[in-house]
N, C-alpha and C. Protein backbone atom coordinates (compact mmCIF):
# COMPACT_ATOMS: atom_id res chain seq x y z
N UNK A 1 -20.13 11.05 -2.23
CA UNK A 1 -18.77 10.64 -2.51
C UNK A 1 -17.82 11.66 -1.88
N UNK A 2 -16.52 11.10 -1.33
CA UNK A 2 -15.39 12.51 -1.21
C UNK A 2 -14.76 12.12 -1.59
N UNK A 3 -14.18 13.07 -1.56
CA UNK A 3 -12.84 13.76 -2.61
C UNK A 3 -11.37 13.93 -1.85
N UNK A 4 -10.60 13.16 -1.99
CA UNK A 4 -9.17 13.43 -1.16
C UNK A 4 -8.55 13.35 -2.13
N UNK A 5 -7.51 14.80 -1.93
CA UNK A 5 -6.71 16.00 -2.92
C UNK A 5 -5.20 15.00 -2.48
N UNK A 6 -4.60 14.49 -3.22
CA UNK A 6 -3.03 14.13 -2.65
C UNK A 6 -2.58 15.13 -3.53
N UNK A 7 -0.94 15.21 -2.94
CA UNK A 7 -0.22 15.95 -3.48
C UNK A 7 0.57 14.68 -4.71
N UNK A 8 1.06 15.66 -5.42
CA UNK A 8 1.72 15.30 -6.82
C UNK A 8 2.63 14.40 -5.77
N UNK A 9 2.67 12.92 -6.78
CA UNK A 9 3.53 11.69 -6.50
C UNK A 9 4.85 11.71 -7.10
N UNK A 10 6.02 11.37 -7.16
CA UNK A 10 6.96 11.15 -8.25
C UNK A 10 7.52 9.87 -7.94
N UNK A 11 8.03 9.29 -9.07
CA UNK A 11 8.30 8.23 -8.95
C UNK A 11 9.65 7.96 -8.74
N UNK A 12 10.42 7.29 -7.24
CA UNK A 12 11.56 7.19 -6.90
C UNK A 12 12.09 6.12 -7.41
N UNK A 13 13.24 5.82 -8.12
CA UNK A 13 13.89 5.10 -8.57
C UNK A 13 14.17 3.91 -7.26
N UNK A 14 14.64 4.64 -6.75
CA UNK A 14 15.73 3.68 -5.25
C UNK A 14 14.13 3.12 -4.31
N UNK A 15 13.12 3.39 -4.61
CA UNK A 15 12.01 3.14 -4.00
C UNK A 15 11.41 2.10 -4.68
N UNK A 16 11.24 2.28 -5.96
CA UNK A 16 10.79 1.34 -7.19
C UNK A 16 11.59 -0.36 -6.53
N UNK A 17 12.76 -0.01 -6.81
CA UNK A 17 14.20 -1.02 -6.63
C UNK A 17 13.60 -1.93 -5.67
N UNK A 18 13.53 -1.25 -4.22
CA UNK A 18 13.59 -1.77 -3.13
C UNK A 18 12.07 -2.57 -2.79
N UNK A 19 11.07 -1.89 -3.32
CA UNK A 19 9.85 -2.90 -3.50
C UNK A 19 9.72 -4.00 -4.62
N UNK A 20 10.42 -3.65 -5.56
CA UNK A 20 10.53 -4.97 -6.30
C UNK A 20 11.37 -6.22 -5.43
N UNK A 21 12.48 -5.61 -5.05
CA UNK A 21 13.30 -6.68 -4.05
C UNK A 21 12.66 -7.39 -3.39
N UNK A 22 11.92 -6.50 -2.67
CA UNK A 22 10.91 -7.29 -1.39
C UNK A 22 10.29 -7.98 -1.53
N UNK A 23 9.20 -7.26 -2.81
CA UNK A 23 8.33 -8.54 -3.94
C UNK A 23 8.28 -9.81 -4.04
N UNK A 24 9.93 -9.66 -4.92
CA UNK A 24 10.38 -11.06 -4.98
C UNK A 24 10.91 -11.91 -3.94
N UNK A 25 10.90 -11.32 -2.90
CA UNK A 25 11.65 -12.14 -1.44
C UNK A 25 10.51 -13.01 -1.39
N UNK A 26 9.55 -11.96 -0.64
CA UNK A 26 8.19 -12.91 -0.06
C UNK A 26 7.53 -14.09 -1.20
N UNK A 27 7.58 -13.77 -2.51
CA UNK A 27 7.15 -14.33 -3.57
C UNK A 27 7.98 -15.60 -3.23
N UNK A 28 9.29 -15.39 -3.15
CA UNK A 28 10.07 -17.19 -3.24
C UNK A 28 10.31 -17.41 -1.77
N UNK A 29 9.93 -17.03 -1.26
CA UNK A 29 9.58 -17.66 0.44
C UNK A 29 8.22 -18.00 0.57
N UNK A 30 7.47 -17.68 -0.30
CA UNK A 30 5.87 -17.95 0.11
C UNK A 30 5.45 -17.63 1.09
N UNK A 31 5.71 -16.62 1.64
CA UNK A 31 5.29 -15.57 2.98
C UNK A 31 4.87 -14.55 2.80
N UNK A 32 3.62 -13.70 3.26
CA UNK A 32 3.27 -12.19 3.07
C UNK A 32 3.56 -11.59 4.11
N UNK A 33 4.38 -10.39 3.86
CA UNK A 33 5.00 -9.85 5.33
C UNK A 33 5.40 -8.66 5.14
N UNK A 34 5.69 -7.63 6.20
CA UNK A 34 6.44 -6.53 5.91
C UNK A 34 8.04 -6.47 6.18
N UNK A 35 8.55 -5.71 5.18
CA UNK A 35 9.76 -5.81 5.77
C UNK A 35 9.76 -4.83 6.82
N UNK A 36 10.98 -5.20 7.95
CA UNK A 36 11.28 -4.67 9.77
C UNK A 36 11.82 -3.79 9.49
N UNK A 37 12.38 -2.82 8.17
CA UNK A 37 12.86 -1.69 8.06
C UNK A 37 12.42 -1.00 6.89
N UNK A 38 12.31 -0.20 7.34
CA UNK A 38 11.50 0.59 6.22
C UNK A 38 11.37 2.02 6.11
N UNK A 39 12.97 2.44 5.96
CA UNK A 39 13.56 3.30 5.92
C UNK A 39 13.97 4.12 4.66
N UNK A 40 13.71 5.35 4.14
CA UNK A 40 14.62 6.04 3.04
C UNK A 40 14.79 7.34 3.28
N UNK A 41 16.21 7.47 3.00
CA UNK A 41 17.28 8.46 3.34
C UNK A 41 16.72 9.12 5.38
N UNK A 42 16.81 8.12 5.80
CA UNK A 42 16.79 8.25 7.21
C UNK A 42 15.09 8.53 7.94
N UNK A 43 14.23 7.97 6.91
CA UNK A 43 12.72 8.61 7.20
C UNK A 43 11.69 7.29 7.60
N UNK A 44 11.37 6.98 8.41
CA UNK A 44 10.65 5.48 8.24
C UNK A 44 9.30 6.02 6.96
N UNK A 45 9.36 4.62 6.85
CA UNK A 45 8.16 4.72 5.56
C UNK A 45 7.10 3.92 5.82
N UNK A 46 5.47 4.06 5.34
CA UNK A 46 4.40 3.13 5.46
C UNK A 46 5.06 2.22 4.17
N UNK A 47 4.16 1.26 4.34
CA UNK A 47 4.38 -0.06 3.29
C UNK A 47 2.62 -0.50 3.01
N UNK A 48 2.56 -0.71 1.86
CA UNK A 48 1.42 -1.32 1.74
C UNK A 48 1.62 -2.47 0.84
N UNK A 49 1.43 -3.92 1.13
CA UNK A 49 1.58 -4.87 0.40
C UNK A 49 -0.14 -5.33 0.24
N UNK A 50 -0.40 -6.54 -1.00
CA UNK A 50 -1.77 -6.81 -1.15
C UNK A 50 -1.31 -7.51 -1.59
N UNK A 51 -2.38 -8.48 -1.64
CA UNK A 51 -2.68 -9.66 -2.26
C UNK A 51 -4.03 -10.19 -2.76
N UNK A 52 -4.33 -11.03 -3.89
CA UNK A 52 -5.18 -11.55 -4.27
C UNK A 52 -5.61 -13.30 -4.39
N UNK A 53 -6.76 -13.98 -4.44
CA UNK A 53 -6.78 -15.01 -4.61
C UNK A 53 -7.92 -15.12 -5.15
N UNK A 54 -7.39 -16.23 -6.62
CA UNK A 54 -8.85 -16.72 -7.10
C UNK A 54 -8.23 -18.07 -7.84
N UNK A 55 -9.59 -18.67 -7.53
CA UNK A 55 -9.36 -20.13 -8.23
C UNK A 55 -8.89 -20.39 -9.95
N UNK A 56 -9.14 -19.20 -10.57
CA UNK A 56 -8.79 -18.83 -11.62
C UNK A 56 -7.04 -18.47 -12.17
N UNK A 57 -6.73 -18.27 -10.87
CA UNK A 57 -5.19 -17.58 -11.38
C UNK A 57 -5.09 -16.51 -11.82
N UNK A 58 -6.12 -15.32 -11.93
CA UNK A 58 -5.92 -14.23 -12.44
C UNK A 58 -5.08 -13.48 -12.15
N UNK A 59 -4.44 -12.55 -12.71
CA UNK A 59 -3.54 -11.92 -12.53
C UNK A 59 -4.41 -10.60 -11.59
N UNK A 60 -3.42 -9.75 -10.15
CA UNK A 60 -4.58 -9.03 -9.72
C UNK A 60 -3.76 -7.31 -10.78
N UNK A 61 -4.70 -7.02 -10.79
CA UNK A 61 -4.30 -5.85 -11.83
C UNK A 61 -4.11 -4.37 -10.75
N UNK A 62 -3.45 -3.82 -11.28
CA UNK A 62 -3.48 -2.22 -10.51
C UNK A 62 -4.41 -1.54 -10.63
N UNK A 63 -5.07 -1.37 -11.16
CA UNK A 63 -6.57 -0.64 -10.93
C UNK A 63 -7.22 -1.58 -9.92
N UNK A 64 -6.98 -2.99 -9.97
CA UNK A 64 -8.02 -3.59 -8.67
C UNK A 64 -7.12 -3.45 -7.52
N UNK A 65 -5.66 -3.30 -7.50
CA UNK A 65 -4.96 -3.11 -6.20
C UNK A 65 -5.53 -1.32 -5.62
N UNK A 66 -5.28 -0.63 -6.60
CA UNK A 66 -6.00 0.54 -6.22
C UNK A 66 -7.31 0.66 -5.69
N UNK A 67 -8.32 0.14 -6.59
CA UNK A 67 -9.74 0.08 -5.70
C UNK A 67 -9.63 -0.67 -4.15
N UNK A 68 -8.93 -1.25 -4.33
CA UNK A 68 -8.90 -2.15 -3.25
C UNK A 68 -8.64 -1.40 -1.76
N UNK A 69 -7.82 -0.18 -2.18
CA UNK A 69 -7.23 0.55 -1.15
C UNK A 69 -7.68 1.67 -0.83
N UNK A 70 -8.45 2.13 -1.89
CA UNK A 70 -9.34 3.74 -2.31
C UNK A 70 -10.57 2.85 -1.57
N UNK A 71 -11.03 1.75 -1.63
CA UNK A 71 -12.45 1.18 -0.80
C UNK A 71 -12.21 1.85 0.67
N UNK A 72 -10.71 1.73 1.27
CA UNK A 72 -10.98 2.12 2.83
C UNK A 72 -11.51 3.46 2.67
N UNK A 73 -11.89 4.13 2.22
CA UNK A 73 -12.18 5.65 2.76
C UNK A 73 -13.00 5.67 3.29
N UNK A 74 -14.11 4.33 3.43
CA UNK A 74 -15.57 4.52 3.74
C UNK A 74 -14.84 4.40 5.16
N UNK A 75 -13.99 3.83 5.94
CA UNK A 75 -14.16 3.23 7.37
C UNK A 75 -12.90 4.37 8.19
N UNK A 76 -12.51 5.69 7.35
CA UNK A 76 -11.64 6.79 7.59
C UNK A 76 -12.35 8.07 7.87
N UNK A 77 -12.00 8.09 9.35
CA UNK A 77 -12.53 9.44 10.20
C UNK A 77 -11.67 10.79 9.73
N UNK A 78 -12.44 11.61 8.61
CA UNK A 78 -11.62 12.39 8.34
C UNK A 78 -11.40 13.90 9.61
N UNK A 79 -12.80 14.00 10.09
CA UNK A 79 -12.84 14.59 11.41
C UNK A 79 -11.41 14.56 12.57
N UNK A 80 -11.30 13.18 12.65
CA UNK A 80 -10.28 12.87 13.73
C UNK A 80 -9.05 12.42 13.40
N UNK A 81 -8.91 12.18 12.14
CA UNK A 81 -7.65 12.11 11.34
C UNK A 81 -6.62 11.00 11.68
N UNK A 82 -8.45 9.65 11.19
CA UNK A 82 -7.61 8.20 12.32
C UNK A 82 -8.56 7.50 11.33
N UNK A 83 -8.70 6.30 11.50
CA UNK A 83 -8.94 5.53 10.87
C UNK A 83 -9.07 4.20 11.93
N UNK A 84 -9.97 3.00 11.52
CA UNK A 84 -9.70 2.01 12.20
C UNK A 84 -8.05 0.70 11.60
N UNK A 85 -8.03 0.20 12.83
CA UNK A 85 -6.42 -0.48 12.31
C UNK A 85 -7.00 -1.09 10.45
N UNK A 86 -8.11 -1.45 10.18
CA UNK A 86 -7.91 -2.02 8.60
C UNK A 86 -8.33 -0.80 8.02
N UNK A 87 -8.83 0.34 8.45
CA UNK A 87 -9.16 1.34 7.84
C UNK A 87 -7.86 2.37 7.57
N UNK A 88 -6.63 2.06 8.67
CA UNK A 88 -5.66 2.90 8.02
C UNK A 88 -4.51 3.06 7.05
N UNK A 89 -4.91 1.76 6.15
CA UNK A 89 -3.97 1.87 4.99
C UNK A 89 -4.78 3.20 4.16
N UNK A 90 -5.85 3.60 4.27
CA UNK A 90 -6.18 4.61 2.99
C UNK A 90 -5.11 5.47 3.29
N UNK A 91 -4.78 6.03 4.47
CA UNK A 91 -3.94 7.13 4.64
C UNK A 91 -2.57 7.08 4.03
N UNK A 92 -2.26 6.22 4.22
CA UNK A 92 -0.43 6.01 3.96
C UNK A 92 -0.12 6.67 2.98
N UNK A 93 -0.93 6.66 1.59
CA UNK A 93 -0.09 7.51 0.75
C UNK A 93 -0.24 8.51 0.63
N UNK A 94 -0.38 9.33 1.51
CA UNK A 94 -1.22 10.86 1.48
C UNK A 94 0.51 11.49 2.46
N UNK A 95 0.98 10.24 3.46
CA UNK A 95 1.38 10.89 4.75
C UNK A 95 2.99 11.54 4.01
């Protein structure tokens, strides 16, 4: 198993805001997408959106959005400090 150390997270208000916004955009457009700007206080930002599907309707929970994203580590070159294109969402929240 490894072990990747992030640094302490905090939780941004104006960050919170702006992904709920988005949330609900794509939600009542029925589109999964990123938004074309993705900017705070002048810094571009990664985005990670997910999604789930089951014939059930389950709700997808945050511990399974998390596993879901903690799974890429297997396909992340920590050597070369790259990842393949579906392997590089593990990084984003580290950057």
């Amino acid at each position: 198993m490894t072990f990747v150390y992030l640094t302490i997270v905090s939780l941004l208000k104006a960050l919170q805001d702006g992904s709920q916004t988005w949330a609900d955009h794509i939600a009542s457009i029925d589109k999964f997408s990123h938004r074309t700007e993705r900017k705070h206080n002048g810094e571009q930002m990664g985005e990670n959106i997910a999604m789930k599907w089951t014939s059930s309707g389950d709700d997808f929970t945050g511990q399974q959005c998390t596993d879901q994203w903690y799974s890429e580590i297997e396909r992340y070159d920590f050597k070369a400090n790259s990842g393949p294109r579906t392997g590089s969402h593990f990084l984003s929240p580290k950057r």
